[in-house]
C-alpha atoms as a PDB file:
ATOM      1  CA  UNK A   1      34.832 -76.387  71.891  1.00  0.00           C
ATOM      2  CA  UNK A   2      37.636 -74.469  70.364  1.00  0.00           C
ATOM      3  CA  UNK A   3      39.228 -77.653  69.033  1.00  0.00           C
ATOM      4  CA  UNK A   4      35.520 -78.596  67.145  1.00  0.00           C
ATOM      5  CA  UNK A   5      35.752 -75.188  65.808  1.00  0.00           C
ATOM      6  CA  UNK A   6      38.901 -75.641  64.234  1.00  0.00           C
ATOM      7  CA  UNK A   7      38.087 -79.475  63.470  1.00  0.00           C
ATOM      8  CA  UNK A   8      34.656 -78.132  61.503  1.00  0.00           C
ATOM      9  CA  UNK A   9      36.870 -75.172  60.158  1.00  0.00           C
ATOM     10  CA  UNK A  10      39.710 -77.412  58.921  1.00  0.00           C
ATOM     11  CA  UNK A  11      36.792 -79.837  57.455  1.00  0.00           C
ATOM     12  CA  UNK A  12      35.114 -77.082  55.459  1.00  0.00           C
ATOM     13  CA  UNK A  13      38.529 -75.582  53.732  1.00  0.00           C
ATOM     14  CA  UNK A  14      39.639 -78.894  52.864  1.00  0.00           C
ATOM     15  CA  UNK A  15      36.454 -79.418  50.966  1.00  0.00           C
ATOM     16  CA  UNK A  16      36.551 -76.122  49.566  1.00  0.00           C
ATOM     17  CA  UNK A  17      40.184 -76.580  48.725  1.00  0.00           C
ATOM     18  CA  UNK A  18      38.951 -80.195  47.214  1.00  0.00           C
ATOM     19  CA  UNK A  19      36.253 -78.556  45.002  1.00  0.00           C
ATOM     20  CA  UNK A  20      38.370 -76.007  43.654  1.00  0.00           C
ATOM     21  CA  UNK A  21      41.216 -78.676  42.505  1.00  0.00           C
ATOM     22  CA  UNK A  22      37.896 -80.565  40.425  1.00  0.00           C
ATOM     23  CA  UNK A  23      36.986 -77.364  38.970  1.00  0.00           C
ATOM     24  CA  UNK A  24      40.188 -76.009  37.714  1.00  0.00           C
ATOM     25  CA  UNK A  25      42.914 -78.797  38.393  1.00  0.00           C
ATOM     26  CA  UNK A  26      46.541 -78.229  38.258  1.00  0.00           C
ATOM     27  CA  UNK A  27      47.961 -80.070  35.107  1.00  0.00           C
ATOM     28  CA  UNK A  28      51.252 -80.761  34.452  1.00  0.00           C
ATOM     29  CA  UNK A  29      51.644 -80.787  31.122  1.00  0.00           C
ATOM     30  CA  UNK A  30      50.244 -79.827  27.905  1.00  0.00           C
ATOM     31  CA  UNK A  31      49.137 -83.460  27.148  1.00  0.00           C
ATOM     32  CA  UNK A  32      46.578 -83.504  30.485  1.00  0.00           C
ATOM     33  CA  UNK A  33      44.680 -80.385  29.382  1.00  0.00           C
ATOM     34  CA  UNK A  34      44.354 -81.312  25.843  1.00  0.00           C
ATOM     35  CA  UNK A  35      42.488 -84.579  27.188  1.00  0.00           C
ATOM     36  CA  UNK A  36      40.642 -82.357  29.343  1.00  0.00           C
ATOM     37  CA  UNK A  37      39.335 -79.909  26.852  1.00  0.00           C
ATOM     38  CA  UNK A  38      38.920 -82.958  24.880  1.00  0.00           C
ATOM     39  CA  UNK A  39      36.323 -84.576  26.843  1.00  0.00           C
ATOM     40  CA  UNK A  40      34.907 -81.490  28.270  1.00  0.00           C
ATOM     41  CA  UNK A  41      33.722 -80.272  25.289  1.00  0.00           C
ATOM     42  CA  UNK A  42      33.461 -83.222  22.816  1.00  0.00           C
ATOM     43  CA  UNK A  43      30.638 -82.396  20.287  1.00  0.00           C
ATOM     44  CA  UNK A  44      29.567 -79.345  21.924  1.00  0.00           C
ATOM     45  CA  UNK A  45      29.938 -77.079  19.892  1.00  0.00           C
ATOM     46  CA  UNK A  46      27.080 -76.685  17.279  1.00  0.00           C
ATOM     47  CA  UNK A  47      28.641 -78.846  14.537  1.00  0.00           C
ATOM     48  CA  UNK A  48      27.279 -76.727  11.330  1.00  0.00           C
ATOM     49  CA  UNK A  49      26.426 -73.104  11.335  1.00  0.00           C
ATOM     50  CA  UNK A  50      26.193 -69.391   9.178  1.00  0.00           C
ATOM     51  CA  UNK A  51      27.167 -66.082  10.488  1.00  0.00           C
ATOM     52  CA  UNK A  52      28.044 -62.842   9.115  1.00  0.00           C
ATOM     53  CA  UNK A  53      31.118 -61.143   9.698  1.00  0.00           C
ATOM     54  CA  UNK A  54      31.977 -57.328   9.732  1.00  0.00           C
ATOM     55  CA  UNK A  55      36.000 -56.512   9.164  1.00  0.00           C
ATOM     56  CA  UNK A  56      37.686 -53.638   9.890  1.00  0.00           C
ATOM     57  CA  UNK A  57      41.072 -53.399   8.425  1.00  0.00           C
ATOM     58  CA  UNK A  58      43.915 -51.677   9.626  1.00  0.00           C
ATOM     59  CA  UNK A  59      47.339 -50.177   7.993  1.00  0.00           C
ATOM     60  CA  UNK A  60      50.287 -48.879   9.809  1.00  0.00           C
ATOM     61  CA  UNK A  61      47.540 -49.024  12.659  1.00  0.00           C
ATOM     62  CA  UNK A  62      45.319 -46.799  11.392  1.00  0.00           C
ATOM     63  CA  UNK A  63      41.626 -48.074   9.797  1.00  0.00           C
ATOM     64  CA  UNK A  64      41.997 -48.664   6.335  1.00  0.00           C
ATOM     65  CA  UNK A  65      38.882 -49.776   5.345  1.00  0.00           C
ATOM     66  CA  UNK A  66      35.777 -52.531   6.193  1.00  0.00           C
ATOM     67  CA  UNK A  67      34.244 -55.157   4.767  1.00  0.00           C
ATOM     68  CA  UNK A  68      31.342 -57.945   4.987  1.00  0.00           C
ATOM     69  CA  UNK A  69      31.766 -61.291   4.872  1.00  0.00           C
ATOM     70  CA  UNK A  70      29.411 -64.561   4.653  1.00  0.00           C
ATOM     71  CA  UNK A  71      30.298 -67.632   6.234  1.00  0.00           C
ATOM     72  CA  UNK A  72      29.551 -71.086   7.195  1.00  0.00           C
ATOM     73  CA  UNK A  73      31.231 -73.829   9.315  1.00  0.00           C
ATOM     74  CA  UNK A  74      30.648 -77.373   9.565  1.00  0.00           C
ATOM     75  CA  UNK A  75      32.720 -79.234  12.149  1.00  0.00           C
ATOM     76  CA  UNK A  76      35.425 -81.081  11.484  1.00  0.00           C
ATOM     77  CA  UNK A  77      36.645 -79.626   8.509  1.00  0.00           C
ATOM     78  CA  UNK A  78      34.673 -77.275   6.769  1.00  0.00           C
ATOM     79  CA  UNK A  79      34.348 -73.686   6.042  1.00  0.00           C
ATOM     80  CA  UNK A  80      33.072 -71.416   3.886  1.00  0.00           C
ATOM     81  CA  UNK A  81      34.190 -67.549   3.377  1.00  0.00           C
ATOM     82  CA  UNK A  82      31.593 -65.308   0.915  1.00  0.00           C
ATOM     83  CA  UNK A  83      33.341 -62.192  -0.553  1.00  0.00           C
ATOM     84  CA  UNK A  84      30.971 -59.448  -1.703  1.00  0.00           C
ATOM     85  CA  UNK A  85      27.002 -60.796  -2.898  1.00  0.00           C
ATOM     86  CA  UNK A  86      26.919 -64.706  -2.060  1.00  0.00           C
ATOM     87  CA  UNK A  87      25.377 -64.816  -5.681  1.00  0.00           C
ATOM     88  CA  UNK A  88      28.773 -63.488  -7.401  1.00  0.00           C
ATOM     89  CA  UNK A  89      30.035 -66.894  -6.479  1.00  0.00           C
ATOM     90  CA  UNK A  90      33.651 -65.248  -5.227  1.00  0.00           C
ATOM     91  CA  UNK A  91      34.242 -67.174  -2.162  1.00  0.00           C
ATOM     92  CA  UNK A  92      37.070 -70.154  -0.361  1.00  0.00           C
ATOM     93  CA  UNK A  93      35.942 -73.091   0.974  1.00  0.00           C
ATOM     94  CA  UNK A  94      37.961 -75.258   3.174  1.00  0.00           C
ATOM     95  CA  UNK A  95      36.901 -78.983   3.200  1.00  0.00           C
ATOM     96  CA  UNK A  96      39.127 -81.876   4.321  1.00  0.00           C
ATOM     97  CA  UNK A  97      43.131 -80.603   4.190  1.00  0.00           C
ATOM     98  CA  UNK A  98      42.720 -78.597   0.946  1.00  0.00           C
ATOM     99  CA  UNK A  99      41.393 -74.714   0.141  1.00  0.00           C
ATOM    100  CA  UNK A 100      39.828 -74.015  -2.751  1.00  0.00           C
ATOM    101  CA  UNK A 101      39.281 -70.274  -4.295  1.00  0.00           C
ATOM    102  CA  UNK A 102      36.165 -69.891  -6.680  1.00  0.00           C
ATOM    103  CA  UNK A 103      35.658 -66.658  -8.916  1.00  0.00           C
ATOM    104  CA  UNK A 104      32.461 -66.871 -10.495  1.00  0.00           C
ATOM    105  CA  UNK A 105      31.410 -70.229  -9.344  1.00  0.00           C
ATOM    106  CA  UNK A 106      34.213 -71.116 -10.529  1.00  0.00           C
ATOM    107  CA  UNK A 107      37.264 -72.850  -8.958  1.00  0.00           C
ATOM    108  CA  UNK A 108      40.301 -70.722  -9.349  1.00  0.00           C
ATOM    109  CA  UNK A 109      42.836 -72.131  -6.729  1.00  0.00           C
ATOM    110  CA  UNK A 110      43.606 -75.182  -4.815  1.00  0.00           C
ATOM    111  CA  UNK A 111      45.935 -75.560  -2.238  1.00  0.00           C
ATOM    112  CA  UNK A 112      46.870 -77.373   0.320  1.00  0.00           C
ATOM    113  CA  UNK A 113      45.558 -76.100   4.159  1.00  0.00           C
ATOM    114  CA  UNK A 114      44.578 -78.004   6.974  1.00  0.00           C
ATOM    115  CA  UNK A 115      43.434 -75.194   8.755  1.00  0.00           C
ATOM    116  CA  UNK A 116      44.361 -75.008  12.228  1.00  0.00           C
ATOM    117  CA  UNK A 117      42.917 -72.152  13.809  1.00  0.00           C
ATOM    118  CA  UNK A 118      39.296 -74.505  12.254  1.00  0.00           C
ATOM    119  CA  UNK A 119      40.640 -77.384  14.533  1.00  0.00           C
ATOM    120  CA  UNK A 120      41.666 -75.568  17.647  1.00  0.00           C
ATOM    121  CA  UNK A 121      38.240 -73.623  17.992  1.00  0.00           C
ATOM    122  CA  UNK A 122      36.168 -76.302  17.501  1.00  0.00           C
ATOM    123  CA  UNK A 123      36.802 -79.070  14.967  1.00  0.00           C
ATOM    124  CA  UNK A 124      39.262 -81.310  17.535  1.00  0.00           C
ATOM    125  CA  UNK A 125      35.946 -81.898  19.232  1.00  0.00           C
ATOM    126  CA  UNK A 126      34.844 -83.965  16.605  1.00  0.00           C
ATOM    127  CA  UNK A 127      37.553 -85.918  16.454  1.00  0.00           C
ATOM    128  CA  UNK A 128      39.095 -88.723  18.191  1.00  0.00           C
ATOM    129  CA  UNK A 129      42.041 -87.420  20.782  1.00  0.00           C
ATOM    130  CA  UNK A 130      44.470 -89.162  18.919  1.00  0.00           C
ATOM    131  CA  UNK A 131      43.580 -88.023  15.577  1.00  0.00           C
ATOM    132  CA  UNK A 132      44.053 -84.261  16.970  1.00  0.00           C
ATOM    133  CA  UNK A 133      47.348 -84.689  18.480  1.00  0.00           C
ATOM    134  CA  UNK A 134      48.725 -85.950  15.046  1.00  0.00           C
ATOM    135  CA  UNK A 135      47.212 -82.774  13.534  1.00  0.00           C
ATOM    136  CA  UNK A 136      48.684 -80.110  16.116  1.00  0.00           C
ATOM    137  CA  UNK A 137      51.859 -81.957  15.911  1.00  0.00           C
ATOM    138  CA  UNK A 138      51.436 -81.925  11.682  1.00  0.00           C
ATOM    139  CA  UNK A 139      50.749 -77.685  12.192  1.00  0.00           C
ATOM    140  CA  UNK A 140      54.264 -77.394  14.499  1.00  0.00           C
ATOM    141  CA  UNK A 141      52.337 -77.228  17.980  1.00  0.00           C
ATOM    142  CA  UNK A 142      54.370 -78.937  20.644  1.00  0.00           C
ATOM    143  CA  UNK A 143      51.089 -79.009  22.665  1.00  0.00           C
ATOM    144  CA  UNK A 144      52.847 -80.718  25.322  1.00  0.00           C
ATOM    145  CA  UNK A 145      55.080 -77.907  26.770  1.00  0.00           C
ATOM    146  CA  UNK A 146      52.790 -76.406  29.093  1.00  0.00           C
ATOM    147  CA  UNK A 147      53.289 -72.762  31.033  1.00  0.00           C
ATOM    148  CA  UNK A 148      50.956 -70.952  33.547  1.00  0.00           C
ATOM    149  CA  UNK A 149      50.900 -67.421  32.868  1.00  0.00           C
ATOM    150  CA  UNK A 150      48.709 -64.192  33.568  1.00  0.00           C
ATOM    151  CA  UNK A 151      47.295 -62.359  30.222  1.00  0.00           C
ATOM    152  CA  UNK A 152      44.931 -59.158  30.627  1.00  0.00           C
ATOM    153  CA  UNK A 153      44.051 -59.812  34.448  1.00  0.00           C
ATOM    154  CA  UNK A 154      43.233 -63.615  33.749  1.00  0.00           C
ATOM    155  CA  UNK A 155      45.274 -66.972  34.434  1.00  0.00           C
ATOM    156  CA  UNK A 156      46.010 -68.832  31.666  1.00  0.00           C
ATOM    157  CA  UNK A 157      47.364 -71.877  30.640  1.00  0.00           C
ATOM    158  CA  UNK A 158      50.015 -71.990  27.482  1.00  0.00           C
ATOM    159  CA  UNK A 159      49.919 -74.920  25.387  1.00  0.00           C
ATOM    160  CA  UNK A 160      53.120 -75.053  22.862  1.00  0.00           C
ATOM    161  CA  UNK A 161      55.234 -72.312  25.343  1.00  0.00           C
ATOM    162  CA  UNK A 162      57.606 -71.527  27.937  1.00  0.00           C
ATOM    163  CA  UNK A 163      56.694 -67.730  29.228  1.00  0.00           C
ATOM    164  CA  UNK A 164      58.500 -65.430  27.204  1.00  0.00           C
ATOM    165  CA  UNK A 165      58.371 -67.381  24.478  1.00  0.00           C
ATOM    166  CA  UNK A 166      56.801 -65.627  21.470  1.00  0.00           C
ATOM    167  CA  UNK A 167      58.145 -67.775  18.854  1.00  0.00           C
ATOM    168  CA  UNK A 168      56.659 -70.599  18.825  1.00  0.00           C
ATOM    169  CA  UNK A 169      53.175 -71.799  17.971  1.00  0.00           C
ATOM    170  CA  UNK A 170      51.034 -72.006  21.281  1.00  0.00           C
ATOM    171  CA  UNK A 171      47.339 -71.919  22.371  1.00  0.00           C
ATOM    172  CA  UNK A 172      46.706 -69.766  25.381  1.00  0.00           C
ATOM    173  CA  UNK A 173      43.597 -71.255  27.398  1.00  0.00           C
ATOM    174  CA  UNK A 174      41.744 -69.669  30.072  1.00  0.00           C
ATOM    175  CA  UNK A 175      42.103 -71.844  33.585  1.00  0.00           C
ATOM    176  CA  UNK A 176      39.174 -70.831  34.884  1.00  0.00           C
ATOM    177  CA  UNK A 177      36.314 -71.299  32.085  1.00  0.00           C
ATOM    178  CA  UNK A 178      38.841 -73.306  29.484  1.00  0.00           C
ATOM    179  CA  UNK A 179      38.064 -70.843  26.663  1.00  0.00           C
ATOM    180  CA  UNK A 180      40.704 -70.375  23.688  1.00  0.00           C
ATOM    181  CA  UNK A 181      41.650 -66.608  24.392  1.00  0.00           C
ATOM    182  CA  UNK A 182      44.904 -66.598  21.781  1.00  0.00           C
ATOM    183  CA  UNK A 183      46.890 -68.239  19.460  1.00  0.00           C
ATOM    184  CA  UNK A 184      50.295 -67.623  18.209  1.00  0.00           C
ATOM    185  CA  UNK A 185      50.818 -68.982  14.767  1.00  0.00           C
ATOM    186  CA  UNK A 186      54.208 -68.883  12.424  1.00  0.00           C
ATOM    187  CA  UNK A 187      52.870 -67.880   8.905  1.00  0.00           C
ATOM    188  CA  UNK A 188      56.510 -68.253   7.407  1.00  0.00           C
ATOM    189  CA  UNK A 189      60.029 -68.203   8.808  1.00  0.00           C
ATOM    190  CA  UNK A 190      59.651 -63.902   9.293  1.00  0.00           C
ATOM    191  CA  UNK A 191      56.325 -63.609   9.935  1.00  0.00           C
ATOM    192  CA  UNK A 192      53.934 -64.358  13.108  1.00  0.00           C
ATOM    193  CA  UNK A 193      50.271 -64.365  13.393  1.00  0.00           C
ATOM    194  CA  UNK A 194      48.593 -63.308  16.918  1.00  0.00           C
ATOM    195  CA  UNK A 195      45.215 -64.520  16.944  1.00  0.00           C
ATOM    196  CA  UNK A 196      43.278 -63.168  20.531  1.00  0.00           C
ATOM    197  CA  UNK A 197      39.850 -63.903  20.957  1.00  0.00           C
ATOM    198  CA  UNK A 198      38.093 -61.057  22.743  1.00  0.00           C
ATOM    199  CA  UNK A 199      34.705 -62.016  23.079  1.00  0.00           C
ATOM    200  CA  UNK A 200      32.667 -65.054  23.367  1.00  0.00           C
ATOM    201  CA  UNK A 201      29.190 -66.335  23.421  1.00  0.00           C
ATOM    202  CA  UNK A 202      27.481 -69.404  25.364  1.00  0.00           C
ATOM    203  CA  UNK A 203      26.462 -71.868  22.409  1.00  0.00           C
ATOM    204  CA  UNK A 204      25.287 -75.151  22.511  1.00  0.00           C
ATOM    205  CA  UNK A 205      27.532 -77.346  24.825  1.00  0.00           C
ATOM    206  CA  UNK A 206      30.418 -75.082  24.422  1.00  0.00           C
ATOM    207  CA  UNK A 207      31.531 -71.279  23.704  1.00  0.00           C
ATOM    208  CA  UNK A 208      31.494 -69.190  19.764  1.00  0.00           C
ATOM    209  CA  UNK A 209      33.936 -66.343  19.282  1.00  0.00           C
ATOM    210  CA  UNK A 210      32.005 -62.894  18.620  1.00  0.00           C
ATOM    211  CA  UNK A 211      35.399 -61.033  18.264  1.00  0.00           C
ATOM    212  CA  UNK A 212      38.724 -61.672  16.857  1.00  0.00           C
ATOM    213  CA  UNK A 213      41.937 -59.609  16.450  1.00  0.00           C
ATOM    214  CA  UNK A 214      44.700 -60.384  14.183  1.00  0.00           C
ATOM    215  CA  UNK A 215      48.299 -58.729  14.616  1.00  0.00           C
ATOM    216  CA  UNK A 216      50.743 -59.691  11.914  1.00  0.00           C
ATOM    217  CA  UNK A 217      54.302 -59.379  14.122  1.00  0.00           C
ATOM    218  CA  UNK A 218      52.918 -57.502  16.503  1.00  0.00           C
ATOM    219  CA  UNK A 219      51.093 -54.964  13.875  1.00  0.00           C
ATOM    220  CA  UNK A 220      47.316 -54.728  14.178  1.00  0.00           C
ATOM    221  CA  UNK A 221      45.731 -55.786  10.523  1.00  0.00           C
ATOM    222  CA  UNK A 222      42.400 -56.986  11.091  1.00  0.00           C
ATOM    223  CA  UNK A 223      39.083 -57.337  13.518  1.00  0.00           C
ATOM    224  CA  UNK A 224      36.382 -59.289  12.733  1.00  0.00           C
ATOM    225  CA  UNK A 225      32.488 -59.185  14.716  1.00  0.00           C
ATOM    226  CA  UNK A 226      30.324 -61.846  14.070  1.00  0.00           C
ATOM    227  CA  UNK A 227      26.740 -61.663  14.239  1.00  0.00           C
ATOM    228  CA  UNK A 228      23.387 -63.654  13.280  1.00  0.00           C
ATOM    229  CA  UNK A 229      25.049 -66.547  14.082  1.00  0.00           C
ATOM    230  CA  UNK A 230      22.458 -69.204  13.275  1.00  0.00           C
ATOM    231  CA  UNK A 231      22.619 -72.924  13.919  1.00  0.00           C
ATOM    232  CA  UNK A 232      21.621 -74.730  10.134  1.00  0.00           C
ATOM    233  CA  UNK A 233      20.977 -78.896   9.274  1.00  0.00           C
ATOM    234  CA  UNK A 234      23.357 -78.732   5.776  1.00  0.00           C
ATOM    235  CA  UNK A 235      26.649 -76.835   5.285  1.00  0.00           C
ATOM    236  CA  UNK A 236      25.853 -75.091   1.898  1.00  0.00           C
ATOM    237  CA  UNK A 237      27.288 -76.001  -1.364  1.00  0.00           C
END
Protein backbone atom coordinates (compact mmCIF):
# COMPACT_ATOMS: atom_id res chain seq x y z
CA UNK A 1 0.00 0.00 0.00
CA UNK A 2 2.68 2.34 1.09
CA UNK A 3 4.65 1.75 -2.10
CA UNK A 4 1.16 2.79 -4.33
CA UNK A 5 1.13 5.77 -2.18
CA UNK A 6 4.39 6.87 -3.05
CA UNK A 7 4.00 5.42 -6.75
CA UNK A 8 0.57 7.78 -7.08
CA UNK A 9 2.55 10.53 -5.09
CA UNK A 10 5.66 10.38 -7.31
CA UNK A 11 3.08 10.27 -10.45
CA UNK A 12 1.25 13.43 -9.42
CA UNK A 13 4.59 15.72 -8.72
CA UNK A 14 6.07 14.66 -11.82
CA UNK A 15 3.06 15.94 -13.64
CA UNK A 16 2.91 18.91 -11.64
CA UNK A 17 6.61 19.39 -12.06
CA UNK A 18 5.82 18.69 -16.03
CA UNK A 19 3.10 21.42 -16.17
CA UNK A 20 5.03 23.95 -14.53
CA UNK A 21 8.18 23.49 -17.05
CA UNK A 22 5.18 24.19 -20.13
CA UNK A 23 4.04 27.14 -18.35
CA UNK A 24 7.16 28.95 -17.53
CA UNK A 25 10.11 26.89 -19.18
CA UNK A 26 13.66 27.34 -18.37
CA UNK A 27 15.43 29.00 -21.45
CA UNK A 28 18.80 29.20 -22.01
CA UNK A 29 19.38 31.98 -23.78
CA UNK A 30 18.07 35.20 -24.88
CA UNK A 31 17.37 33.85 -28.44
CA UNK A 32 14.65 31.01 -26.97
CA UNK A 33 12.51 33.61 -25.17
CA UNK A 34 12.48 36.08 -27.89
CA UNK A 35 10.87 33.16 -30.10
CA UNK A 36 8.70 32.54 -27.30
CA UNK A 37 7.30 35.95 -26.75
CA UNK A 38 7.29 35.95 -30.40
CA UNK A 39 4.76 33.41 -30.98
CA UNK A 40 2.97 33.87 -27.80
CA UNK A 41 1.84 37.03 -28.53
CA UNK A 42 2.01 37.50 -32.35
CA UNK A 43 -0.74 40.05 -33.35
CA UNK A 44 -2.20 40.32 -30.04
CA UNK A 45 -1.94 43.26 -29.20
CA UNK A 46 -4.68 45.65 -30.61
CA UNK A 47 -2.76 46.79 -33.72
CA UNK A 48 -4.15 50.63 -33.83
CA UNK A 49 -5.35 52.58 -30.90
CA UNK A 50 -5.83 56.41 -29.00
CA UNK A 51 -5.26 57.11 -25.42
CA UNK A 52 -4.64 60.03 -23.36
CA UNK A 53 -1.78 60.48 -21.28
CA UNK A 54 -1.31 62.53 -17.98
CA UNK A 55 2.64 63.48 -17.16
CA UNK A 56 3.99 64.44 -14.18
CA UNK A 57 7.41 65.83 -14.39
CA UNK A 58 10.00 65.78 -11.98
CA UNK A 59 13.34 67.99 -11.22
CA UNK A 60 16.04 67.19 -8.83
CA UNK A 61 13.17 64.70 -7.72
CA UNK A 62 10.81 66.95 -6.80
CA UNK A 63 7.36 67.57 -9.14
CA UNK A 64 7.98 70.16 -11.46
CA UNK A 65 5.04 70.37 -13.27
CA UNK A 66 2.19 68.14 -15.46
CA UNK A 67 1.00 67.90 -18.60
CA UNK A 68 -1.62 66.18 -21.13
CA UNK A 69 -0.86 64.46 -23.94
CA UNK A 70 -2.86 62.85 -27.05
CA UNK A 71 -1.77 59.86 -28.66
CA UNK A 72 -2.22 57.18 -31.10
CA UNK A 73 -0.40 53.92 -32.06
CA UNK A 74 -0.64 51.78 -34.94
CA UNK A 75 1.46 48.62 -34.87
CA UNK A 76 4.37 48.20 -36.46
CA UNK A 77 5.60 51.49 -36.72
CA UNK A 78 3.50 54.22 -35.92
CA UNK A 79 2.87 56.77 -33.35
CA UNK A 80 1.49 59.80 -32.77
CA UNK A 81 2.25 62.34 -29.69
CA UNK A 82 -0.42 65.60 -29.44
CA UNK A 83 1.09 68.54 -27.44
CA UNK A 84 -1.47 70.98 -26.04
CA UNK A 85 -5.22 71.22 -28.26
CA UNK A 86 -4.96 68.39 -31.08
CA UNK A 87 -6.28 71.36 -33.30
CA UNK A 88 -2.94 73.55 -32.73
CA UNK A 89 -1.40 70.94 -34.93
CA UNK A 90 1.96 70.81 -32.48
CA UNK A 91 2.57 67.20 -32.36
CA UNK A 92 5.57 64.09 -33.56
CA UNK A 93 4.67 61.36 -35.41
CA UNK A 94 6.77 58.35 -35.81
CA UNK A 95 6.08 56.30 -39.02
CA UNK A 96 8.52 53.81 -40.57
CA UNK A 97 12.38 54.64 -39.13
CA UNK A 98 11.95 58.45 -39.26
CA UNK A 99 10.29 61.22 -36.60
CA UNK A 100 8.83 64.02 -37.76
CA UNK A 101 8.00 67.34 -35.53
CA UNK A 102 4.99 69.53 -36.85
CA UNK A 103 4.29 73.16 -35.42
CA UNK A 104 1.23 74.35 -36.81
CA UNK A 105 0.45 71.55 -39.11
CA UNK A 106 3.39 72.08 -40.17
CA UNK A 107 6.50 69.85 -40.42
CA UNK A 108 9.33 71.35 -38.52
CA UNK A 109 11.85 68.41 -37.99
CA UNK A 110 12.81 65.15 -39.42
CA UNK A 111 15.02 62.80 -38.08
CA UNK A 112 15.99 59.67 -38.10
CA UNK A 113 14.35 57.13 -35.12
CA UNK A 114 13.41 53.72 -35.30
CA UNK A 115 11.89 53.74 -32.12
CA UNK A 116 12.61 50.93 -29.99
CA UNK A 117 10.80 51.15 -26.91
CA UNK A 118 7.52 51.15 -30.12
CA UNK A 119 9.02 47.68 -31.14
CA UNK A 120 9.69 46.06 -27.83
CA UNK A 121 6.07 46.80 -26.41
CA UNK A 122 4.30 45.74 -29.14
CA UNK A 123 5.35 46.37 -32.75
CA UNK A 124 7.87 43.02 -32.95
CA UNK A 125 4.54 41.25 -32.90
CA UNK A 126 3.80 42.33 -36.17
CA UNK A 127 6.69 41.41 -37.57
CA UNK A 128 8.40 38.44 -38.80
CA UNK A 129 11.06 37.00 -35.98
CA UNK A 130 13.75 37.64 -38.17
CA UNK A 131 12.93 41.05 -39.12
CA UNK A 132 12.95 41.93 -35.18
CA UNK A 133 16.19 40.45 -34.35
CA UNK A 134 17.87 42.66 -37.10
CA UNK A 135 16.14 45.65 -35.44
CA UNK A 136 17.19 44.93 -31.66
CA UNK A 137 20.54 44.13 -32.95
CA UNK A 138 20.35 47.69 -35.25
CA UNK A 139 19.22 49.56 -31.52
CA UNK A 140 22.56 47.81 -29.63
CA UNK A 141 20.44 44.96 -27.83
CA UNK A 142 22.48 41.81 -27.59
CA UNK A 143 19.11 40.05 -26.93
CA UNK A 144 20.88 36.90 -26.72
CA UNK A 145 22.75 37.23 -23.34
CA UNK A 146 20.19 36.07 -21.10
CA UNK A 147 20.22 36.43 -16.95
CA UNK A 148 17.59 35.28 -14.35
CA UNK A 149 17.22 37.76 -11.78
CA UNK A 150 14.69 38.91 -8.95
CA UNK A 151 13.28 42.71 -9.39
CA UNK A 152 10.60 44.09 -6.77
CA UNK A 153 9.58 40.51 -5.35
CA UNK A 154 9.18 39.03 -8.99
CA UNK A 155 11.50 36.65 -11.19
CA UNK A 156 12.57 37.97 -14.15
CA UNK A 157 14.27 37.19 -17.09
CA UNK A 158 17.09 39.80 -18.60
CA UNK A 159 17.40 39.97 -22.18
CA UNK A 160 20.73 42.04 -23.29
CA UNK A 161 22.42 41.46 -19.43
CA UNK A 162 24.56 39.73 -17.11
CA UNK A 163 23.21 40.70 -13.35
CA UNK A 164 24.89 43.66 -12.32
CA UNK A 165 25.10 44.89 -15.43
CA UNK A 166 23.53 48.36 -15.77
CA UNK A 167 25.22 49.40 -18.82
CA UNK A 168 24.03 47.88 -21.36
CA UNK A 169 20.73 47.92 -23.21
CA UNK A 170 18.44 45.01 -21.84
CA UNK A 171 14.70 44.11 -21.60
CA UNK A 172 13.70 42.75 -18.25
CA UNK A 173 10.64 40.22 -18.75
CA UNK A 174 8.50 38.82 -16.19
CA UNK A 175 8.88 34.70 -16.07
CA UNK A 176 5.80 34.13 -14.86
CA UNK A 177 3.15 36.21 -17.08
CA UNK A 178 6.01 37.32 -19.87
CA UNK A 179 5.15 41.02 -19.43
CA UNK A 180 7.89 43.79 -20.35
CA UNK A 181 8.41 45.25 -16.72
CA UNK A 182 11.79 47.48 -17.75
CA UNK A 183 14.05 48.55 -20.15
CA UNK A 184 17.44 49.96 -19.93
CA UNK A 185 18.29 52.12 -22.86
CA UNK A 186 21.77 54.17 -23.66
CA UNK A 187 20.54 57.66 -24.87
CA UNK A 188 24.27 58.74 -25.58
CA UNK A 189 27.69 57.62 -24.39
CA UNK A 190 26.86 59.54 -20.58
CA UNK A 191 23.49 59.14 -20.37
CA UNK A 192 21.02 56.05 -19.55
CA UNK A 193 17.36 55.78 -19.81
CA UNK A 194 15.40 53.38 -17.22
CA UNK A 195 12.16 52.67 -18.60
CA UNK A 196 9.90 50.38 -15.75
CA UNK A 197 6.55 49.59 -16.52
CA UNK A 198 4.42 49.62 -13.38
CA UNK A 199 1.13 48.80 -14.38
CA UNK A 200 -0.61 46.89 -16.99
CA UNK A 201 -3.94 46.12 -18.42
CA UNK A 202 -5.44 42.81 -20.12
CA UNK A 203 -6.05 43.95 -23.89
CA UNK A 204 -6.90 42.08 -26.71
CA UNK A 205 -4.58 38.96 -27.03
CA UNK A 206 -1.91 40.55 -25.04
CA UNK A 207 -1.14 43.22 -22.13
CA UNK A 208 -1.17 47.66 -22.52
CA UNK A 209 1.00 49.63 -20.13
CA UNK A 210 -1.22 52.04 -17.82
CA UNK A 211 1.99 53.38 -16.08
CA UNK A 212 5.43 54.24 -17.00
CA UNK A 213 8.44 55.73 -15.14
CA UNK A 214 11.39 57.23 -16.69
CA UNK A 215 14.78 57.79 -14.67
CA UNK A 216 17.45 59.56 -16.66
CA UNK A 217 20.83 57.90 -14.81
CA UNK A 218 19.14 56.91 -12.11
CA UNK A 219 17.22 60.48 -11.62
CA UNK A 220 13.43 60.32 -11.68
CA UNK A 221 12.16 62.81 -14.72
CA UNK A 222 8.94 61.65 -15.79
CA UNK A 223 5.54 59.40 -15.15
CA UNK A 224 3.10 58.98 -17.50
CA UNK A 225 -0.89 57.34 -16.78
CA UNK A 226 -2.74 56.42 -19.60
CA UNK A 227 -6.33 56.35 -19.76
CA UNK A 228 -9.41 56.05 -22.31
CA UNK A 229 -7.52 53.82 -24.11
CA UNK A 230 -9.79 53.04 -27.05
CA UNK A 231 -9.30 50.48 -29.79
CA UNK A 232 -9.90 52.67 -33.45
CA UNK A 233 -10.08 51.13 -37.46
CA UNK A 234 -7.54 54.17 -38.95
CA UNK A 235 -4.43 55.64 -37.26
CA UNK A 236 -5.21 59.42 -37.72
CA UNK A 237 -3.51 61.68 -40.08
Amino acid sequence: MRTLLFSLLGFLLNGLLMAQSHDNPAFKTGTELLAVLHQKFYQGPCRTYTFSQHNTHYKADTVSGHSEWKEAISFPDKFRIDVGEKGDGNYVVFRNDSAFNFKGGKVVKARVDSNSLLLILGGMYYRNLEDVKVRLHQADYAFEQLSAQHWNGAEVLVMGALENDLSSNQIWIDKATLRVLRILEKINEKEMMDMRFESHQKWCKGFVETKVSFRRNGKLEQVEEYYDITPVLKFPN
